[in-house]
N, C-alpha and C. Protein backbone atom coordinates (compact mmCIF):
# COMPACT_ATOMS: atom_id res chain seq x y z
N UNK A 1 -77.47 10.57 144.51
CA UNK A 1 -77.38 10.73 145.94
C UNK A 1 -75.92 10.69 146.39
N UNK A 2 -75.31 11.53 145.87
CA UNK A 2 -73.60 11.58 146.47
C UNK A 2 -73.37 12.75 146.97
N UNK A 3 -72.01 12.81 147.67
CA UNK A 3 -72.11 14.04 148.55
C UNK A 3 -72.00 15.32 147.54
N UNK A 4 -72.40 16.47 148.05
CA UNK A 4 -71.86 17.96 147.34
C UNK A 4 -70.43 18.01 147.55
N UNK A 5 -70.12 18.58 146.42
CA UNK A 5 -68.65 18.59 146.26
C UNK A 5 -67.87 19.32 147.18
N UNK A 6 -68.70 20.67 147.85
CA UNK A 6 -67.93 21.54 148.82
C UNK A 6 -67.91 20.30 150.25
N UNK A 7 -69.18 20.11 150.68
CA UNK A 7 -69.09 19.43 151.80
C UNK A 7 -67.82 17.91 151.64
N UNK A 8 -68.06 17.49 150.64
CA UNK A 8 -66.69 16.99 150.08
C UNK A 8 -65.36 17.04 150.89
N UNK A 9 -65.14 17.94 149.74
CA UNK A 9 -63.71 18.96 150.01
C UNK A 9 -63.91 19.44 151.27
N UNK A 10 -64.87 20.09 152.28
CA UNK A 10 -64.65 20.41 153.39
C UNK A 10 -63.92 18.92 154.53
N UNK A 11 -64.51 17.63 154.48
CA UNK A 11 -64.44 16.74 155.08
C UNK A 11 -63.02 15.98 154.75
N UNK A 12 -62.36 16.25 153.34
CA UNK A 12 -61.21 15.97 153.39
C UNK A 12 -60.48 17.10 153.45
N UNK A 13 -60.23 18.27 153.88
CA UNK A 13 -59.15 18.71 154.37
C UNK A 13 -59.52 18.84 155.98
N UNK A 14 -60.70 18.17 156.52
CA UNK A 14 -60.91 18.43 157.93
C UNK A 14 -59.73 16.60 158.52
N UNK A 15 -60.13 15.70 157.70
CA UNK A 15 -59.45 14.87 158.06
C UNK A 15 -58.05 14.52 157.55
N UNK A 16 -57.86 15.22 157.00
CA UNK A 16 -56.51 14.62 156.02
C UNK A 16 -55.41 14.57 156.99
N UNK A 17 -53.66 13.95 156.18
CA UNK A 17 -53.14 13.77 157.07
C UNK A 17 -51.89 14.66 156.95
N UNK A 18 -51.95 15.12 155.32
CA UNK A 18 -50.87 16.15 155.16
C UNK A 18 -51.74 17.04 153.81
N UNK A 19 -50.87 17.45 153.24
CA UNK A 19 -50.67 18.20 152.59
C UNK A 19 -52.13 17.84 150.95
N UNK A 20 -51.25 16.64 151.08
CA UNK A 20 -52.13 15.72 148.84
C UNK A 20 -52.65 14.94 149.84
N UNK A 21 -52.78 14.19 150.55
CA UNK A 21 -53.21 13.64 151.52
C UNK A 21 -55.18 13.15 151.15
N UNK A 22 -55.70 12.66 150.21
CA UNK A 22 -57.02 12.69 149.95
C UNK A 22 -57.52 11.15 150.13
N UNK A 23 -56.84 10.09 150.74
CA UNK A 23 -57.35 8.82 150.63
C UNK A 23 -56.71 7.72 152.16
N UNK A 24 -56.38 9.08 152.64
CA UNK A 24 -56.06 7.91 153.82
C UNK A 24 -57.35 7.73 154.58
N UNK A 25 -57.02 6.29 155.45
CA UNK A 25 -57.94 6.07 156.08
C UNK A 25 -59.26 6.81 156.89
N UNK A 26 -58.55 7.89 157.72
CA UNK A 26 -59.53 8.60 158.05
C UNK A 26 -60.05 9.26 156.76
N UNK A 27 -59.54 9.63 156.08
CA UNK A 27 -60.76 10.45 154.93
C UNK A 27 -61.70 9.61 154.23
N UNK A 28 -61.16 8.35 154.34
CA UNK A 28 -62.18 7.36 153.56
C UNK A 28 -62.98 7.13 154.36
N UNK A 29 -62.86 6.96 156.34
CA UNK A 29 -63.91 6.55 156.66
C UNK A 29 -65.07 8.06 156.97
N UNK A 30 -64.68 9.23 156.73
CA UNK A 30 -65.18 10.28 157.04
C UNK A 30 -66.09 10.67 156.01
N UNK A 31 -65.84 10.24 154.65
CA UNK A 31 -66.49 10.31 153.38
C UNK A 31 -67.45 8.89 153.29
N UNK A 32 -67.46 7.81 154.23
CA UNK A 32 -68.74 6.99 154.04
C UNK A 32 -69.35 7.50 155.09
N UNK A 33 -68.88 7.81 156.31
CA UNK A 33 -69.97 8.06 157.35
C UNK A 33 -70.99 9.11 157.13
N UNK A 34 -70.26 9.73 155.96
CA UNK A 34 -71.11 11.17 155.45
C UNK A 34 -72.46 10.35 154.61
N UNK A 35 -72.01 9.68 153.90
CA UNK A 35 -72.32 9.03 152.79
C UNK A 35 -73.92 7.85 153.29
N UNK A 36 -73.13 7.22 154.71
CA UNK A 36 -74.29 6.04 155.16
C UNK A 36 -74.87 6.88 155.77
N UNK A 37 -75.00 8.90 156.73
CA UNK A 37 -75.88 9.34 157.22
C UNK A 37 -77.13 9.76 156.08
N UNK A 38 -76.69 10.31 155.02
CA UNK A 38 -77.75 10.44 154.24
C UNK A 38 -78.58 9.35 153.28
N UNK A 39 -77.59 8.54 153.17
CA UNK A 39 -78.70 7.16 152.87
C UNK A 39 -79.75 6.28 153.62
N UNK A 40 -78.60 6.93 155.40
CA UNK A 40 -80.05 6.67 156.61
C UNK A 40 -81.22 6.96 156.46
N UNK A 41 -81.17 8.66 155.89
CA UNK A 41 -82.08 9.31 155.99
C UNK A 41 -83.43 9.00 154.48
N UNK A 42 -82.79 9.00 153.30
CA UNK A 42 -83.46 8.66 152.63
C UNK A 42 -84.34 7.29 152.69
N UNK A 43 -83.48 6.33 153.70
CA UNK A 43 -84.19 5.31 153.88
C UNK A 43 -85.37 5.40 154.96
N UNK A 44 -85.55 6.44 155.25
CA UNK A 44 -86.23 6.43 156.60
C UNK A 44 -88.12 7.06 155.85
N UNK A 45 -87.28 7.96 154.44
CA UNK A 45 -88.48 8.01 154.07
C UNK A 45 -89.09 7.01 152.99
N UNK A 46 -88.21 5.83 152.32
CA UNK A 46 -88.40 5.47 151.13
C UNK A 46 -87.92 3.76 151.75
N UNK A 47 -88.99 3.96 152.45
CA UNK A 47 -88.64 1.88 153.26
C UNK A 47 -88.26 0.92 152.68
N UNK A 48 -88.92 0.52 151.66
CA UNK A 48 -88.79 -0.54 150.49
C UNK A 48 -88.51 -0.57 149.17
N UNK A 49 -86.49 0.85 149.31
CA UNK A 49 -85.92 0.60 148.61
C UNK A 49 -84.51 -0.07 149.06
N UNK A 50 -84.85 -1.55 148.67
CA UNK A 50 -83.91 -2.26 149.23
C UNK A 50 -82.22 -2.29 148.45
N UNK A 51 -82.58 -1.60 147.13
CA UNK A 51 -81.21 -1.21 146.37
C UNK A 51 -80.53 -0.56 146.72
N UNK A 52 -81.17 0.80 147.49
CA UNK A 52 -80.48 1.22 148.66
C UNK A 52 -79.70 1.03 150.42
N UNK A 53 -81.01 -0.10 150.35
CA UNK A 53 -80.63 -0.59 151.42
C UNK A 53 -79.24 -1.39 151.44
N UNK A 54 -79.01 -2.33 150.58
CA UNK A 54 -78.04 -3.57 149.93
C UNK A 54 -76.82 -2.18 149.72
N UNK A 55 -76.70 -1.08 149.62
CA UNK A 55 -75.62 -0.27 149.49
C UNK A 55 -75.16 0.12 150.62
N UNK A 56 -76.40 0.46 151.30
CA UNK A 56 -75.89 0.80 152.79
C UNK A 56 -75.29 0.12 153.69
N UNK A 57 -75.47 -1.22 153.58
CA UNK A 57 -75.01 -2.48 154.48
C UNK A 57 -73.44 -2.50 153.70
N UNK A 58 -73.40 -2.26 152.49
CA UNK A 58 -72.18 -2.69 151.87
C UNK A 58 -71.06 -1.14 152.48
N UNK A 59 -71.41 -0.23 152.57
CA UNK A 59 -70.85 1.03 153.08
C UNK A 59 -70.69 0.61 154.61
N UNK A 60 -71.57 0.27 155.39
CA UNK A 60 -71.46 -0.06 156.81
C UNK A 60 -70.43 -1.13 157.33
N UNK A 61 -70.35 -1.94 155.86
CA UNK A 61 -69.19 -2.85 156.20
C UNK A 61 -67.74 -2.49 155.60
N UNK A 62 -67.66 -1.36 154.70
CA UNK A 62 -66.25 -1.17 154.21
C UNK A 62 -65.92 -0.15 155.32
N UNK A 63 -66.84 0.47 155.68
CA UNK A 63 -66.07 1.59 157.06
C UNK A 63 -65.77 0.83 158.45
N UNK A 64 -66.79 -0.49 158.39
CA UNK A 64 -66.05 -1.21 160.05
C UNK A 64 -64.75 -1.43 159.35
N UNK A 65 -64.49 -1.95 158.51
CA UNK A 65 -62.99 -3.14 157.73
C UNK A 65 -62.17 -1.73 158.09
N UNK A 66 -62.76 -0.83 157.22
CA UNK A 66 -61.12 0.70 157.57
C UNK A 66 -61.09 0.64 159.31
N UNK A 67 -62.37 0.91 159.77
CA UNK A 67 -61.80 1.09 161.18
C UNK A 67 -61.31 0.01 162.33
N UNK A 68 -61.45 -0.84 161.75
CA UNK A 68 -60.72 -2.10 162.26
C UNK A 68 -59.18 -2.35 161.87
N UNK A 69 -59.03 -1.85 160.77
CA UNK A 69 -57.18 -1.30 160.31
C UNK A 69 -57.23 -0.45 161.05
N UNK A 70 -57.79 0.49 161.22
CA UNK A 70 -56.98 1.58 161.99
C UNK A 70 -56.42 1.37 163.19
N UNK A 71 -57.52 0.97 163.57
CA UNK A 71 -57.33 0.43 164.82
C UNK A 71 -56.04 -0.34 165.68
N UNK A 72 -55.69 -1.25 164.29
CA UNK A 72 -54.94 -2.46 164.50
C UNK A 72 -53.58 -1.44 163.96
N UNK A 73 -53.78 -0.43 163.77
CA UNK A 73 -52.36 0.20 163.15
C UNK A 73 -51.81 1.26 163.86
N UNK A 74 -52.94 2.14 164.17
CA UNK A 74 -52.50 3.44 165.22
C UNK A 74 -53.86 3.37 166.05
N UNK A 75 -54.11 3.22 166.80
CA UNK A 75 -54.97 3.18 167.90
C UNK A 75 -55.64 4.54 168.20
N UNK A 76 -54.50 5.58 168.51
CA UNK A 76 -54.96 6.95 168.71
C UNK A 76 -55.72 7.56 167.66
N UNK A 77 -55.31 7.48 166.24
CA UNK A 77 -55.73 8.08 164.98
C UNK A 77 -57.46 7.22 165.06
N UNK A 78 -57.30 6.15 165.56
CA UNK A 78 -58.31 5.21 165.70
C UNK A 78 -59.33 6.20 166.82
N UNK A 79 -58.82 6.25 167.27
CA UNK A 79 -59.58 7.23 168.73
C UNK A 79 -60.12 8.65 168.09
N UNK A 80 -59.08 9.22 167.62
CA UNK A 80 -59.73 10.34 167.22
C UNK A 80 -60.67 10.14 166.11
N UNK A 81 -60.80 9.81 165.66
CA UNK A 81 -61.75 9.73 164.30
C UNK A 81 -63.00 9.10 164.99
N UNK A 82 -63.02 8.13 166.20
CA UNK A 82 -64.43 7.87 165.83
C UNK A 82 -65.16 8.43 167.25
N UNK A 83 -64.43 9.90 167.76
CA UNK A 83 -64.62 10.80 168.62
C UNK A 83 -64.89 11.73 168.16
N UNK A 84 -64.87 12.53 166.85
CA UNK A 84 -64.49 13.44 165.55
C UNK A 84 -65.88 13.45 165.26
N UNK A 85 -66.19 12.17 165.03
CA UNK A 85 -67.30 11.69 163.95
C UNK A 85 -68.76 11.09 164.83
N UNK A 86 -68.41 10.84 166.47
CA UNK A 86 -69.44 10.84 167.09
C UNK A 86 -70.03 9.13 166.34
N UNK A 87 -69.14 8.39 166.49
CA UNK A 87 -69.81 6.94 166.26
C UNK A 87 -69.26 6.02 166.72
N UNK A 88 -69.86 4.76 167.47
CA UNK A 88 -68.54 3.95 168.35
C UNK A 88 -69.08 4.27 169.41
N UNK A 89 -70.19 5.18 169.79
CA UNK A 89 -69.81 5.54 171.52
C UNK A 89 -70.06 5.02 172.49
């Protein structure tokens, strides 16, 4: 259950910040939000798999921690991303 490699690669050059650019913050939090929507979904059909579940909570909490740096670092970059991504609202 990981992302396709194009949708991937589409989501980091949609967020990146330059050029090699593959791990800054916004791309990391753009690659879990991808990541916790389809584990939403599988959970929605498959209730009482809690191995999944225990991943998802752990994803839900490494993307607040990035966006709580961001936040605390550039505010705007903070703004755009979770305006981008339609979460926060």
């Amino acid at each position: 259950m990981t992302i396709e490699a194009g949708k991937k690669q589409g989501l980091i050059e949609e967020y990146r910040r330059g050029d090699k650019d593959t791990g800054s913050s916004e791309v990391q939090v753009a690659l879990l939000t991808a990541r916790i929507r389809q584990l939403t979904g599988h959970l929605q059909t498959h209730s009482k798999d809690y191995a999944a579940r225990r991943g998802l909570l752990k994803m839900v909490g490494r993307r607040s921690s990035l966006l709580k740096f961001l936040n605390t670092t550039d505010r705007s970059r903070y703004l755009d991303v979770i305006q981008k991504l339609g979460i926060r609202s």
